[in-house]
Each structure stands twice: as structure tokens, then as C-alpha cells.
C-alpha atoms as a PDB file:
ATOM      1  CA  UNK A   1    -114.450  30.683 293.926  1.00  0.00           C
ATOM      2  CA  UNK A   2    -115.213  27.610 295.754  1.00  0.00           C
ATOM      3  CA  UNK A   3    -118.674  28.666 295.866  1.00  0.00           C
ATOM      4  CA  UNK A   4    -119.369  29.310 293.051  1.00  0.00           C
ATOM      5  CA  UNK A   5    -118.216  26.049 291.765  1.00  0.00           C
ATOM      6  CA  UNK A   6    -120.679  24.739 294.510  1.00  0.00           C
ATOM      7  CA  UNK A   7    -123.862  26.715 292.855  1.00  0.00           C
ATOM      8  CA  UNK A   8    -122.165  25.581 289.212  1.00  0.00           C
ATOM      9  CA  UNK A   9    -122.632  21.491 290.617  1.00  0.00           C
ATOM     10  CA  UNK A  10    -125.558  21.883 292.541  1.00  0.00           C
ATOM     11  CA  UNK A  11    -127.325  23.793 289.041  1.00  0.00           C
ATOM     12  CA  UNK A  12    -125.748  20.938 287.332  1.00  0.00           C
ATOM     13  CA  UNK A  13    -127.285  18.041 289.524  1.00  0.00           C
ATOM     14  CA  UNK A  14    -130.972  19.808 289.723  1.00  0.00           C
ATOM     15  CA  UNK A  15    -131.030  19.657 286.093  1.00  0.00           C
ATOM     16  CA  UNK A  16    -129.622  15.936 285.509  1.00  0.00           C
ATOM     17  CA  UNK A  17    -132.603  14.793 288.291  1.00  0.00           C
ATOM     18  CA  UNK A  18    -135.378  17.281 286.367  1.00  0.00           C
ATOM     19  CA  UNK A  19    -134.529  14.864 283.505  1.00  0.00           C
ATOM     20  CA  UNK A  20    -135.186  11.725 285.230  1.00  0.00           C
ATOM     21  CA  UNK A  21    -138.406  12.800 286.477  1.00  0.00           C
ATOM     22  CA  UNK A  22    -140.058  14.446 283.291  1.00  0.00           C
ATOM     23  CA  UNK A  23    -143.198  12.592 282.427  1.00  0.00           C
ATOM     24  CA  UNK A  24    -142.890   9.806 279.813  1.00  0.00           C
ATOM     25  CA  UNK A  25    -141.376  10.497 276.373  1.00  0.00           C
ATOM     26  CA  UNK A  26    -143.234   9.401 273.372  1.00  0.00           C
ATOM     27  CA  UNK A  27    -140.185   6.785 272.842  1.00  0.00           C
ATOM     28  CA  UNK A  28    -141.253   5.445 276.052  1.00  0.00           C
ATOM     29  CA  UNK A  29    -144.541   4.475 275.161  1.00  0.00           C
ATOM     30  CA  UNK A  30    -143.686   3.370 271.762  1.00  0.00           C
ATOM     31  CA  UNK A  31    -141.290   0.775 273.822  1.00  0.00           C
ATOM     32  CA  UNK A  32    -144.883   0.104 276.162  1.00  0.00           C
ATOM     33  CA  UNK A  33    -146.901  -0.486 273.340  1.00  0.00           C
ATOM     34  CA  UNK A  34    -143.700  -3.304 271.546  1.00  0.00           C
ATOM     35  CA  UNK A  35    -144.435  -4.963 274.700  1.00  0.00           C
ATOM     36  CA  UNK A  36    -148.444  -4.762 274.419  1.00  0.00           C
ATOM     37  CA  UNK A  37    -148.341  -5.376 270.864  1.00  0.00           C
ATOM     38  CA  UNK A  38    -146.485  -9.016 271.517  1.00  0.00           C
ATOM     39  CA  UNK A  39    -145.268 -10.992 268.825  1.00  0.00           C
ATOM     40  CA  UNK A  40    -147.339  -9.406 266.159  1.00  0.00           C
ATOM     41  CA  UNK A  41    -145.039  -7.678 263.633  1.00  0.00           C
ATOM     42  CA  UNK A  42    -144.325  -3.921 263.764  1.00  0.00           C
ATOM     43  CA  UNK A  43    -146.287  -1.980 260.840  1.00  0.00           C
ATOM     44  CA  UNK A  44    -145.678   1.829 262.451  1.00  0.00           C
ATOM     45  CA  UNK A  45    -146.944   3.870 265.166  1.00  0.00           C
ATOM     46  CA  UNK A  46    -149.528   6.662 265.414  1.00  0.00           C
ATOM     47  CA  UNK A  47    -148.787   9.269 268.096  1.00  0.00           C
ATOM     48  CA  UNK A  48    -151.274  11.457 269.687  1.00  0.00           C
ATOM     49  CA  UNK A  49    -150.304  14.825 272.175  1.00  0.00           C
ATOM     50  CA  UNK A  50    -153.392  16.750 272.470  1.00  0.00           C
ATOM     51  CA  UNK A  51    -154.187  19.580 274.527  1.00  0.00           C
ATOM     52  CA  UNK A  52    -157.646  19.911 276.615  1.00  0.00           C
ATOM     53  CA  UNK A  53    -160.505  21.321 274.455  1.00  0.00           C
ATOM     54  CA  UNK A  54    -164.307  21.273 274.337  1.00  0.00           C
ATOM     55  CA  UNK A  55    -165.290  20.011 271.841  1.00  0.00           C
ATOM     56  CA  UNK A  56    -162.428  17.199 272.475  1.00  0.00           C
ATOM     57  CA  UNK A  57    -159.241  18.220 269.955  1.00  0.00           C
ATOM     58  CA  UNK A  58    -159.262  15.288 266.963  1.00  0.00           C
ATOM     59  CA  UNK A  59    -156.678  13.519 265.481  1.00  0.00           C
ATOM     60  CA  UNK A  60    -157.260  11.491 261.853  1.00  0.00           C
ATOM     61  CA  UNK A  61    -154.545   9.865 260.562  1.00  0.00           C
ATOM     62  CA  UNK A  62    -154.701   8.093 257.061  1.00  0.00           C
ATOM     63  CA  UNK A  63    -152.847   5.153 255.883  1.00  0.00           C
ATOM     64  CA  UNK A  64    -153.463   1.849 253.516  1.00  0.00           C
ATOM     65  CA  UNK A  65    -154.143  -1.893 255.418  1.00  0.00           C
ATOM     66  CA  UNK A  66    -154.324  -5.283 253.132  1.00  0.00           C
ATOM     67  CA  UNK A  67    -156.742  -7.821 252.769  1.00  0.00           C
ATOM     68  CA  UNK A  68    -156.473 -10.872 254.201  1.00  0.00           C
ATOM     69  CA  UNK A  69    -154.725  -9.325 257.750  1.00  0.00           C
ATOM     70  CA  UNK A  70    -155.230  -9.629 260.661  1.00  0.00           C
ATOM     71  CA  UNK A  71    -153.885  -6.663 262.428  1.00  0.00           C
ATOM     72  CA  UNK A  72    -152.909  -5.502 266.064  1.00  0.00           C
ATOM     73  CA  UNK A  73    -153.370  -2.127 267.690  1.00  0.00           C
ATOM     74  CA  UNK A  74    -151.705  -1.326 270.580  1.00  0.00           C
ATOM     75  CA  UNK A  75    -152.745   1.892 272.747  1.00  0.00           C
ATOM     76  CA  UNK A  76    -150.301   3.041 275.452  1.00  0.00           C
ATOM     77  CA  UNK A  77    -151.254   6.442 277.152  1.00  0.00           C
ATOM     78  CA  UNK A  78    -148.762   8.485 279.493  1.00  0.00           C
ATOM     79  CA  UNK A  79    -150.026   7.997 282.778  1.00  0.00           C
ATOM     80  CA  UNK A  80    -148.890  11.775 283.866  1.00  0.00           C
ATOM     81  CA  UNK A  81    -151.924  13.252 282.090  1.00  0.00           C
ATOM     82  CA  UNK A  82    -155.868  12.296 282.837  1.00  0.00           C
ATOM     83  CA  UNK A  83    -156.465  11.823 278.929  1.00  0.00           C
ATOM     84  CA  UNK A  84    -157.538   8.941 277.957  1.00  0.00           C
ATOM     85  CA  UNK A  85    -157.682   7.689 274.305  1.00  0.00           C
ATOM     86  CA  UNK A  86    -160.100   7.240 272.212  1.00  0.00           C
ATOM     87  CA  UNK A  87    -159.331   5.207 268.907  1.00  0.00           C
ATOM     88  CA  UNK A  88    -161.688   4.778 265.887  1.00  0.00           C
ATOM     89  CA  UNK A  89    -160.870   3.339 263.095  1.00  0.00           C
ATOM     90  CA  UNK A  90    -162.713   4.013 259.583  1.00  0.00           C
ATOM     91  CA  UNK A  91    -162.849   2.746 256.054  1.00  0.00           C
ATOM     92  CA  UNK A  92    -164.298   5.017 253.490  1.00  0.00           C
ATOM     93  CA  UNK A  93    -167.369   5.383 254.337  1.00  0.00           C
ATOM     94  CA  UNK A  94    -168.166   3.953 257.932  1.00  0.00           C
ATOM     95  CA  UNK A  95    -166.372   3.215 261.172  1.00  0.00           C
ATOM     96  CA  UNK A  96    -165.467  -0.903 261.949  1.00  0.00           C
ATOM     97  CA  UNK A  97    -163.338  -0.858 265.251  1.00  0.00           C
ATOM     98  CA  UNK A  98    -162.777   1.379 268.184  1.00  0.00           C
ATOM     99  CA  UNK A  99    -161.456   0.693 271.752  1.00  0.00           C
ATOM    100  CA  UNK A 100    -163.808   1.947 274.399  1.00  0.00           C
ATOM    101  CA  UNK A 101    -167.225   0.606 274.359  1.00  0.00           C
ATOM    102  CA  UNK A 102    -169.864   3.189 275.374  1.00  0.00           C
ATOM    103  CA  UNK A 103    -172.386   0.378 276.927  1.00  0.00           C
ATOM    104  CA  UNK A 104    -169.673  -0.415 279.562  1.00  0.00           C
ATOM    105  CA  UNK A 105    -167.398   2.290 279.764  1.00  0.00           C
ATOM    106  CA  UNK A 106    -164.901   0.090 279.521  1.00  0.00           C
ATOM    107  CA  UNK A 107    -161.397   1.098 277.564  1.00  0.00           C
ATOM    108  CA  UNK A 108    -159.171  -2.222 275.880  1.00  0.00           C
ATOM    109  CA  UNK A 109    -155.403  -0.960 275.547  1.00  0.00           C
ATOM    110  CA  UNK A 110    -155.407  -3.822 272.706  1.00  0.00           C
ATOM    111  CA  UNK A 111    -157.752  -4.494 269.755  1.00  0.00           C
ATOM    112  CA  UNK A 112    -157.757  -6.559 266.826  1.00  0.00           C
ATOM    113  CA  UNK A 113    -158.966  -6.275 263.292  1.00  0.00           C
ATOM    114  CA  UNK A 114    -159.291  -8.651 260.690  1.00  0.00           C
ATOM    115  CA  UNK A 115    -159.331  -6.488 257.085  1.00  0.00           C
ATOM    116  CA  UNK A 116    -161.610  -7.948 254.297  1.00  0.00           C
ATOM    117  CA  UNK A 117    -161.047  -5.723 251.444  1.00  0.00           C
ATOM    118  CA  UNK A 118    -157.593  -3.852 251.111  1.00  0.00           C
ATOM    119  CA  UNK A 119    -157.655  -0.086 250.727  1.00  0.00           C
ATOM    120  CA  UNK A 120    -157.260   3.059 252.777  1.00  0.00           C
ATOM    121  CA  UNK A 121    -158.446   3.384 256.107  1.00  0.00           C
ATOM    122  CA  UNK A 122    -158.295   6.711 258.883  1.00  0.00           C
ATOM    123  CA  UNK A 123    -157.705   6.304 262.458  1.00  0.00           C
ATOM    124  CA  UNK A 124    -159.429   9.234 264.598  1.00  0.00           C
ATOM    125  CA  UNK A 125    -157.912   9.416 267.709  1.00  0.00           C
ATOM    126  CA  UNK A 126    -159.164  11.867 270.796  1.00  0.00           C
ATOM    127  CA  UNK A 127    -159.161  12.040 274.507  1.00  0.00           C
ATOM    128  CA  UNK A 128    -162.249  11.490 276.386  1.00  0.00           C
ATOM    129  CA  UNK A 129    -164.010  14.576 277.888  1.00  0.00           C
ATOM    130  CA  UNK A 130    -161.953  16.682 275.746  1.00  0.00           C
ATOM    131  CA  UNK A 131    -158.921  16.382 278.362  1.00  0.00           C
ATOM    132  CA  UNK A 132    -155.487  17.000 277.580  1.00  0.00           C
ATOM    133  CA  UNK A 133    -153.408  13.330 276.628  1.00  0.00           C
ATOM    134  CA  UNK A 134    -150.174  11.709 275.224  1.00  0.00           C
ATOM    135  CA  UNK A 135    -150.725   8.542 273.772  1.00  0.00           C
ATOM    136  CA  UNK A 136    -149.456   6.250 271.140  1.00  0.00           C
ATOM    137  CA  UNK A 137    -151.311   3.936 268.641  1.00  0.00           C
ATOM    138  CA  UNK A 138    -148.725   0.855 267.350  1.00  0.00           C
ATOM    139  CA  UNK A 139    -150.724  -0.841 264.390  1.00  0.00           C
ATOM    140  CA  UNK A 140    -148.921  -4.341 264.192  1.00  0.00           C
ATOM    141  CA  UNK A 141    -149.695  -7.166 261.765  1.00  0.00           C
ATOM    142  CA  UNK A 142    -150.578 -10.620 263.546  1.00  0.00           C
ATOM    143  CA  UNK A 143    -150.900 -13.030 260.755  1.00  0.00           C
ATOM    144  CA  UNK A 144    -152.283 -13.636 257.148  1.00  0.00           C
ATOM    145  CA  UNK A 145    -155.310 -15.047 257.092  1.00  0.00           C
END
């Protein structure tokens, strides 16, 4: 009897430690990118879990931005996976922001966009090289211009 409330504790411990080390949760970066975002206001949050794919799986996600804003995006990707993200962002008819610039392979966890003419935009948002990624985009209003 003794033992078996032994295996019963042990089983019980394994599984309370597998919970501490599971890669980050989506809440997790949501509170990374609050932190990123900094005192621009809170507008909502995009979130991307992809799986690896060639071509690289896509994510376009539709919503309305106002004239006169200056707005905030904040990318924070888990750092358990190799993915990293890709953000484009598009008005009707051509694309006006992204975070990585091909010239300098360089990726910017933070961009800002200053909308002109109110309507609905789409964010496409993918993992370079097709790899597999968890990521999430906060859109955050900095100011009224």
C-alpha cells in the first residue's frame, strides 16, 4: 500500500513539473508583447500557431483601423520553435507595412503605422522558410494624430 501511494505522488509530481516546463502559452506572449507594446493602448491581439509547410502555411486576418492613428504592432514569437514571423499588413489593394526587411534580413519585433484613410485592412502573417511557429501580433493604438 505504501507503495503504491509512492508511484500515486511520484505520477503526481512528474506531471505538476511537465507543466512548468511546457513551452510558452499563447497568454504568455500576449503578456510579452503588453510589455513590447509600451504605453500605447491595447486594440486586440492576432495569434498565429502554424505548422511547417512548403509553401510557408498563411495566416490573413481582417479587421477595420481609423484615420488619423497612429498605431503599434507588437510581435512576440515563442522562442521553443525556429519560426519566425513574418507580418504584412494590407489595405485593399496593396501592402504598406511589414516587419522584416528583405535588403537586410533584419526582423523588428515592433513597427509603427500611421493610417491616412480609415477602412479595412488584412494582416498576413507566416513563418519564414515555411517553418513551424507560435507567435502573437498585439495591434495597439499610440496616439491621434
Amino acid at each position: 500500500m505504501k507503495k503504491l501511494g509512492l508511484i500515486t505522488l511520484l505520477i503526481t509530481i512528474l506531471f505538476c513539473f511537465n507543466g512548468i516546463a511546457k513551452a510558452q502559452s499563447i497568454e504568455d506572449l500576449v503578456e510579452m508583447c503588453r510589455v513590447v507594446a509600451g504605453e500605447a493602448s491595447y486594440v486586440r491581439d492576432f495569434k498565429a500557431q502554424l505548422d511547417e509547410g512548403n509553401p510557408a502555411p498563411i495566416k490573413n486576418q481582417p479587421f477595420i483601423l481609423l484615420r488619423n492613428t497612429e498605431y503599434v504592432f507588437s510581435i512576440c514569437s515563442s522562442r521553443e520553435l525556429e519560426g519566425e514571423l513574418i507580418i504584412e499588413l494590407f489595405d485593399t489593394s496593396r501592402l504598406v507595412t511589414t516587419n522584416y526587411s528583405i535588403s537586410t534580413s533584419k526582423y523588428y519585433d515592433r513597427i509603427t503605422f500611421k493610417c491616412s484613410t480609415s477602412g479595412p485592412y488584412r494582416l498576413k502573417m507566416y513563418f519564414k522558410d515555411g517553418k513551424a511557429g507560435s507567435a502573437v501580433v498585439m495591434l495597439s493604438m499610440l496616439k491621434r494624430v
